[in-house]
Protein backbone atom coordinates (compact mmCIF):
# COMPACT_ATOMS: atom_id res chain seq x y z
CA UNK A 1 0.14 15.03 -14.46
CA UNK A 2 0.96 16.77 -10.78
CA UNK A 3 4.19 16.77 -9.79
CA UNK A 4 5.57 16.35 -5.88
CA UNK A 5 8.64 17.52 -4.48
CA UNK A 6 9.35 15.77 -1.20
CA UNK A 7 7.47 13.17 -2.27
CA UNK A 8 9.20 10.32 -0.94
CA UNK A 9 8.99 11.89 2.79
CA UNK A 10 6.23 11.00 5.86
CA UNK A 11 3.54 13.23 4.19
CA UNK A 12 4.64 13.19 0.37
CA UNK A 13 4.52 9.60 0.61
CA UNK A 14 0.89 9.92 2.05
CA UNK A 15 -0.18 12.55 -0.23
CA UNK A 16 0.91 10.54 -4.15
CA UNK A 17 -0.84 7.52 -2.68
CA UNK A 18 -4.18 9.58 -2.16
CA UNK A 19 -3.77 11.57 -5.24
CA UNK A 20 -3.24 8.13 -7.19
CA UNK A 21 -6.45 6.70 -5.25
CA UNK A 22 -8.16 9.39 -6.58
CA UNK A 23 -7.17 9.11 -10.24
CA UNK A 24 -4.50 11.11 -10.69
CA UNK A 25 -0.92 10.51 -12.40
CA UNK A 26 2.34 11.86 -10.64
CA UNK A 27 5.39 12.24 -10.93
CA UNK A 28 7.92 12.53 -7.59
CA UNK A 29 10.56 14.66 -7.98
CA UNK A 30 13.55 13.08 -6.19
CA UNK A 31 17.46 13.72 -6.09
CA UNK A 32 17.53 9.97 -7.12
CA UNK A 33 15.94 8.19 -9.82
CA UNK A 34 14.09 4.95 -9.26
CA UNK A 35 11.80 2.55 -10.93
CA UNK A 36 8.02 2.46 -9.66
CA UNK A 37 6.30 -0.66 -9.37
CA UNK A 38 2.42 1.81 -9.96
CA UNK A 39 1.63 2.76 -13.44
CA UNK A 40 0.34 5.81 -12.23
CA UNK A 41 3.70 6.85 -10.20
CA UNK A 42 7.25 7.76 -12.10
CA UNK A 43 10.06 9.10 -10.58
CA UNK A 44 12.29 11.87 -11.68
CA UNK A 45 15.87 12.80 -10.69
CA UNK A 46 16.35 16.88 -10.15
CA UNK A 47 19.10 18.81 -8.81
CA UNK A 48 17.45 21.38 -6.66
CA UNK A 49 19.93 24.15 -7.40
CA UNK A 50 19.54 23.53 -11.12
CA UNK A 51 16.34 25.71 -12.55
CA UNK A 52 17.08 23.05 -15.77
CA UNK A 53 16.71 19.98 -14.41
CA UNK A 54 13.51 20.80 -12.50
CA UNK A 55 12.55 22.18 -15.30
CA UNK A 56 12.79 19.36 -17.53
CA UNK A 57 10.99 17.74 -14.77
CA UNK A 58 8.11 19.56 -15.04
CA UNK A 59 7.52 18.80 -18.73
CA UNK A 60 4.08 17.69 -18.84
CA UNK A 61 2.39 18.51 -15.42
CA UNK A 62 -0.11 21.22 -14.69
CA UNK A 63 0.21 20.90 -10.90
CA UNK A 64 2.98 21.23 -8.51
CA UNK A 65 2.44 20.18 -4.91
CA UNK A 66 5.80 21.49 -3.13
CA UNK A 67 6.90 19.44 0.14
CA UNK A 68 10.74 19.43 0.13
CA UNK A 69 12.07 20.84 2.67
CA UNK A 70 14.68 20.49 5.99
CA UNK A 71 13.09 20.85 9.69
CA UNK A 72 16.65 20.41 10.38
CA UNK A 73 19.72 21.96 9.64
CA UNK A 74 22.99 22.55 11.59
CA UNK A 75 22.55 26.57 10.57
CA UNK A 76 20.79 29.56 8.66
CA UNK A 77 22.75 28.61 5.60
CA UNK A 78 21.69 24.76 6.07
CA UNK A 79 18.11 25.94 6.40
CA UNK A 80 18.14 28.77 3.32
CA UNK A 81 19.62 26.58 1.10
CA UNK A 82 17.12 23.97 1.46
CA UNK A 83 14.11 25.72 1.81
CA UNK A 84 14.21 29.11 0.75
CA UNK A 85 17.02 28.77 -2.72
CA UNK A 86 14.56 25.24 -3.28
CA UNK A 87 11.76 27.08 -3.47
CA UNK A 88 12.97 30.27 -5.49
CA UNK A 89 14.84 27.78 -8.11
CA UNK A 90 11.21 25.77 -7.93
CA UNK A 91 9.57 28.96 -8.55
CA UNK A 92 11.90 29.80 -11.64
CA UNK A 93 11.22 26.21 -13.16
CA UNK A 94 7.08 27.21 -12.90
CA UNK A 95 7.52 30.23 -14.67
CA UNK A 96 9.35 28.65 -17.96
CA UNK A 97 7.09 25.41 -17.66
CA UNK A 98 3.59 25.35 -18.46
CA UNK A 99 2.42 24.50 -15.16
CA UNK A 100 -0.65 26.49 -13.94
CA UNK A 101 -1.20 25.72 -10.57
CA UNK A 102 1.62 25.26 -6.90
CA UNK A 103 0.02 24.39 -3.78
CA UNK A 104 2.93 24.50 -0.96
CA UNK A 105 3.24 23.43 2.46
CA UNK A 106 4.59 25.66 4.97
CA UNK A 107 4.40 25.44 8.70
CA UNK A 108 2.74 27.42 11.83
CA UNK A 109 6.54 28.21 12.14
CA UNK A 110 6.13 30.63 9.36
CA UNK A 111 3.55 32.38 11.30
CA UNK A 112 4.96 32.21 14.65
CA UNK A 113 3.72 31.55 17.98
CA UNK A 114 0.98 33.30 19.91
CA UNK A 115 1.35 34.74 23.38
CA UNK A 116 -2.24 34.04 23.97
CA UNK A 117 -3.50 30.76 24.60
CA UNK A 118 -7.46 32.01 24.13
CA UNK A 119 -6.12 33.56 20.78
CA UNK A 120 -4.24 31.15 18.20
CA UNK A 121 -2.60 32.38 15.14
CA UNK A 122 -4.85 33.30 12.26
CA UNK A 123 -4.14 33.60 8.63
CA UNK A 124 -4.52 37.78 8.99
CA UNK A 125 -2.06 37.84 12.09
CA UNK A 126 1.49 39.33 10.50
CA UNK A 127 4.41 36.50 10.84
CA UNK A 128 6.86 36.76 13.35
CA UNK A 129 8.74 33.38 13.18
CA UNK A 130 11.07 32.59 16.06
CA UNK A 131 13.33 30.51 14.54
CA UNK A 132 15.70 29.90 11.67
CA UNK A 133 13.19 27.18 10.34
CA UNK A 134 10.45 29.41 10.40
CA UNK A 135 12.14 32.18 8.99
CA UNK A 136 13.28 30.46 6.08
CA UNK A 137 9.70 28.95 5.66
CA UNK A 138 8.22 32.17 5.54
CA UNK A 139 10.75 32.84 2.97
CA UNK A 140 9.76 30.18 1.09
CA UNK A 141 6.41 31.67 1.41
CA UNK A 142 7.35 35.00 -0.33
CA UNK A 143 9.41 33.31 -3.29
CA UNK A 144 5.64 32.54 -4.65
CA UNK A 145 5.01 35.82 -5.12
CA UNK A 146 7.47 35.56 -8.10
CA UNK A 147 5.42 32.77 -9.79
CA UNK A 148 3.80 34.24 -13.26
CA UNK A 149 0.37 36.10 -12.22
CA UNK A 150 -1.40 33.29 -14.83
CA UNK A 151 -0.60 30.45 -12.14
CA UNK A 152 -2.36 29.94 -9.15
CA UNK A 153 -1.22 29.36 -5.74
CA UNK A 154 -2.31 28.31 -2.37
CA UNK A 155 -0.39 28.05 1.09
CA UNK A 156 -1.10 25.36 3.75
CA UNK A 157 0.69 26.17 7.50
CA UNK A 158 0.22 23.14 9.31
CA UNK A 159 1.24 22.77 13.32
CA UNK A 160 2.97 19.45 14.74
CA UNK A 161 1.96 16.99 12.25
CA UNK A 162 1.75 13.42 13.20
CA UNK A 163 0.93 9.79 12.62
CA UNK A 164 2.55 6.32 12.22
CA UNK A 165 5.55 6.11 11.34
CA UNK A 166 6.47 10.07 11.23
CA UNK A 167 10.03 11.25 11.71
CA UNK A 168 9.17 14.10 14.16
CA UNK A 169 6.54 12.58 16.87
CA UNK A 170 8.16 9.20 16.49
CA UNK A 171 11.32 10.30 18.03
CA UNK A 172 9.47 11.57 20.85
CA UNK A 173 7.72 8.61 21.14
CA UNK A 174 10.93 6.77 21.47
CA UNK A 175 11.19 8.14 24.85
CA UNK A 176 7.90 7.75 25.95
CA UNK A 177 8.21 4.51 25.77
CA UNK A 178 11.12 3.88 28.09
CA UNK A 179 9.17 6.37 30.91
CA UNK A 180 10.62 9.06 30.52
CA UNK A 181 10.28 12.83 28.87
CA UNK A 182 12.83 15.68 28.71
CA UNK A 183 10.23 18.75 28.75
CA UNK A 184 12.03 21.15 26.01
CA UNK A 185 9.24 23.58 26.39
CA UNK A 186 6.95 25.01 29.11
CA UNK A 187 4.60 21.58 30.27
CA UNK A 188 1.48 24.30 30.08
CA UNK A 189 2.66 25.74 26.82
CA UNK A 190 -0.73 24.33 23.99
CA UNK A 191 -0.16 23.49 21.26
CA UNK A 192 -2.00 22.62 18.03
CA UNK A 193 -2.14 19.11 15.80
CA UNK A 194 -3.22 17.55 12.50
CA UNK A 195 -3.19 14.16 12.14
CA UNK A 196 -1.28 13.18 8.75
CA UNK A 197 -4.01 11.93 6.74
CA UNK A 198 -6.24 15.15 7.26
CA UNK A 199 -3.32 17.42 6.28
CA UNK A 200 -3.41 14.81 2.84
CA UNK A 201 -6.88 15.19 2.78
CA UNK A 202 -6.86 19.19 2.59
CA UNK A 203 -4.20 18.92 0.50
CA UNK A 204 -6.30 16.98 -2.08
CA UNK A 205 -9.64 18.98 -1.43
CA UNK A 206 -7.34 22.51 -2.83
CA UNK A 207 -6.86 21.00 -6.20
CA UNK A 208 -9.99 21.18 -6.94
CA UNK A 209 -11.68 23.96 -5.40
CA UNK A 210 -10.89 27.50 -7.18
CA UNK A 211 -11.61 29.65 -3.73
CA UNK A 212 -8.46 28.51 -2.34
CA UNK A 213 -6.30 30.14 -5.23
CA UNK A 214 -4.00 32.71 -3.73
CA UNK A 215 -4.94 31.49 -0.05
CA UNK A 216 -3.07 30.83 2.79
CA UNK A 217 -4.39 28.23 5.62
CA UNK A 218 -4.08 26.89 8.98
CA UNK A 219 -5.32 23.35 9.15
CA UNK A 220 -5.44 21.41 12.71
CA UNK A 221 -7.59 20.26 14.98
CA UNK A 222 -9.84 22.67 16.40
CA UNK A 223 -8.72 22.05 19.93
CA UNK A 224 -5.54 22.20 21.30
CA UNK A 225 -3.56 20.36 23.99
CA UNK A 226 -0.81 21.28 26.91
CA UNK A 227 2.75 19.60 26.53
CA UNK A 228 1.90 17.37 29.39
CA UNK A 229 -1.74 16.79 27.61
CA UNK A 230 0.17 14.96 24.82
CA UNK A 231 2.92 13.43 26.32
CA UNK A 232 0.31 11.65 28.34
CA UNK A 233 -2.29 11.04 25.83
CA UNK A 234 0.34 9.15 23.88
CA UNK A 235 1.97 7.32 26.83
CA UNK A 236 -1.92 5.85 27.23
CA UNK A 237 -2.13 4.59 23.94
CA UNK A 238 1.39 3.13 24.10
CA UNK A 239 0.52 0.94 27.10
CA UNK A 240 2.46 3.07 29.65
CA UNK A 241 0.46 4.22 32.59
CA UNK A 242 3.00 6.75 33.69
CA UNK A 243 5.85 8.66 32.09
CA UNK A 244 8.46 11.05 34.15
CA UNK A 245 8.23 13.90 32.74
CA UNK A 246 11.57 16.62 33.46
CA UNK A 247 12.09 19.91 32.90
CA UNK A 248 15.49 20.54 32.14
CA UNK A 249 17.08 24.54 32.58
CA UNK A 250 17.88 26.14 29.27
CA UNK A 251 21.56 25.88 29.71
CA UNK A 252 20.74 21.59 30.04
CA UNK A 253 19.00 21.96 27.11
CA UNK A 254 21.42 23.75 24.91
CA UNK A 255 24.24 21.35 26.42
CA UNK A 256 22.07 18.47 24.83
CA UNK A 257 21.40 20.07 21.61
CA UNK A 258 25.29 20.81 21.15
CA UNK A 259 25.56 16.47 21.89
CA UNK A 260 23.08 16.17 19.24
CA UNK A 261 24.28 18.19 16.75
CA UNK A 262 27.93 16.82 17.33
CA UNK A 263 27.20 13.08 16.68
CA UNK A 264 24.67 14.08 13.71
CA UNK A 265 27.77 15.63 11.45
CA UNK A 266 29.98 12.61 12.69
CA UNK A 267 27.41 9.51 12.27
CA UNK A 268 25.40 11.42 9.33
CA UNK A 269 21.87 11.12 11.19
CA UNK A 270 19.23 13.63 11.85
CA UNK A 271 19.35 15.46 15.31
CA UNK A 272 16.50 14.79 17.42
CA UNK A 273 16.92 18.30 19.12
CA UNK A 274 18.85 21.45 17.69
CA UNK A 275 19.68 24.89 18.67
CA UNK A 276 16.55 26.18 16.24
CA UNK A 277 13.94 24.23 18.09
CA UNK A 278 15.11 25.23 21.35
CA UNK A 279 14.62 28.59 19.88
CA UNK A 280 10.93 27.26 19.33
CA UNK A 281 11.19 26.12 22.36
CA UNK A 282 11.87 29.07 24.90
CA UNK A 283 9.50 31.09 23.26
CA UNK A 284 7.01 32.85 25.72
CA UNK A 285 3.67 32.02 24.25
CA UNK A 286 1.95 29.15 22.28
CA UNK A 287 2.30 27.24 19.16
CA UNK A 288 -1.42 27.51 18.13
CA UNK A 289 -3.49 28.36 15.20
CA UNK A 290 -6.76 28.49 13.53
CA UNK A 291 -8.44 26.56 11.41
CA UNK A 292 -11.74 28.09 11.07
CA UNK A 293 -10.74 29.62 7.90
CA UNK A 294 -10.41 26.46 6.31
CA UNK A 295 -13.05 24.79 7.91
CA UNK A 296 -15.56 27.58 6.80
CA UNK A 297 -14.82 27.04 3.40
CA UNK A 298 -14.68 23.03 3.20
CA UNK A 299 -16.15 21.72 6.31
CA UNK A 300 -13.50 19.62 6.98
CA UNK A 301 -13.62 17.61 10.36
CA UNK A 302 -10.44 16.79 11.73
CA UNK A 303 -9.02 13.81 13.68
CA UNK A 304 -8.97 14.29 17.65
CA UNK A 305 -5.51 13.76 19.33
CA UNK A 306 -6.26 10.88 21.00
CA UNK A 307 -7.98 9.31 17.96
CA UNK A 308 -4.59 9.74 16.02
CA UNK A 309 -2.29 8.79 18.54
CA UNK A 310 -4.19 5.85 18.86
CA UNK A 311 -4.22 5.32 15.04
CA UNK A 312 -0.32 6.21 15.41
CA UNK A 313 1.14 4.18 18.70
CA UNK A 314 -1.43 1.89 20.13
């Protein structure tokens, strides 16, 4: 049995189905219980502050893939609760279960950004996240270090993930679509990408290769893309043969965020933009990585942008 946290998300979802397809029982851990209509998919109801009830949860399963987390949060507290205290309360539950194996995914934000476009991040680079999100990713990171030496571990720090349906790229693509794009970083700023269904497919390719125990990963596409790059790319595959694209001052931008953030705690939505990914934002450099680690060991080819997008938007 393998159990999921964030399983009912844009890439948990993904990733049960393809562990399912390929023979595998699991079981989603989910604040809410529900009944699945797949024999090979159950559902179980945790508290993540409660080391018992994940516990509990856990009965039976050798392998813990661990997705929850919050991209958003209104602060540090919103973001350490969710995915630092998660994982450290996740980590606790491992250690009294008999599970022998947690394969986690971070983010690049972990890692930070590079000031380099001709030199992305690599796994050996020391993290310097720029961000609350990224900070407490990286902290999430470090509470695997308490898991029992006997069980194995292995790291994944994807970039921008995206595909159909996703609740990051979509949102952008929700202005694309009217003609017109609010630059919130530099338009020549690169960055990297992984198309959802290769990040599944790495995902599914750790559990059962030993040389990725106690290993951390980028995984993207090899090549990487300006702001203006994507913005356009997708506007192509969305039938739009132009989209305005503006680049507002940081004061505009933080104006906007504090809208956002104001009508998310009244209407109970998720902001769009935040103070933490303007922090992302502004930074001087590159959100970039590597994945020749990765594809040294596997040989994984991964999806070009304008493959997915199409895949995604056309």
């Amino acid at each position: 049995m393998i159990a999921v946290t964030g399983g009912s998300g844009f890439v948990g979802r993904k990733l049960v189905s393809a562990l399912v397809e390929r023979g595998h029982k699991v079981r989603v851990l989910s604040r809410s219980a529900r009944e699945s209509d797949n024999p090979s998919v159950e559902f179980a109801a945790v508290d993540y502050a409660d080391v018992n009830y994940i516990t509990a949860a856990l009965e039976g399963c050798d392998t813990v893939y661990h997705l929850a987390a919050a991209i958003f949060a209104y602060n540090y507290a919103g973001f350490e609760k969710a995915n630092v205290k998660t994982a450290r309360t996740l980590v606790s539950a491992c250690n009294r279960s008999g599970v022998r194996r947690v394969i986690m995914v971070s983010s690049l934000a972990a890692a930070g950004f590079s000031p380099d476009p001709s030199k992305p991040r690599v796994e050996t680079d020391a993290p310097a996240p720029a961000s609350d999100y990224g900070i407490t990713k990286l902290g999430a990171e470090r509470e695997l270090d308490k898991l029992r030496k006997e069980i194995q571990r292995t790291v994944f720090r994807p970039p921008i993930v995206y595909g159909k349906n996703d609740s990051g790229v979509s949102k952008i693509a929700s202005w694309v679509k009217r003609g017109l794009m609010v630059n919130t970083a530099d338009p020549n700023a690169y960055f990297s990408f992984i198309y959802v269904d290769d990040l599944v497919d790495a995902l599914c390719a750790s559990l059962e290769k030993k040389e990725t125990y106690g290993q951390t990963y980028f995984v993207c596409e090899e090549k990487n893309y300006t702001w203006t790059n994507f913005i356009n790319m997708m506007a192509a595959k969305m039938g739009r043969e132009k989209v305005k694209l503006i680049s507002a001052p940081l004061w505009l931008l933080k104006t906007v965020a504090f809208f956002y953030e104001t009508a998310a705690r009244i209407f109970g939505f998720e902001p769009a933009l935040n103070y933490d990914k303007i922090k992302e934002a502004v930074v001087p450099g590159h959100w970039i990585c590597s994945p020749a680690k990765w594809v040294a060991l596997t040989g994984q080819k991964f999806t070009p942008l304008e493959q997915g997008l199409e895949k995604s938007f056309k």
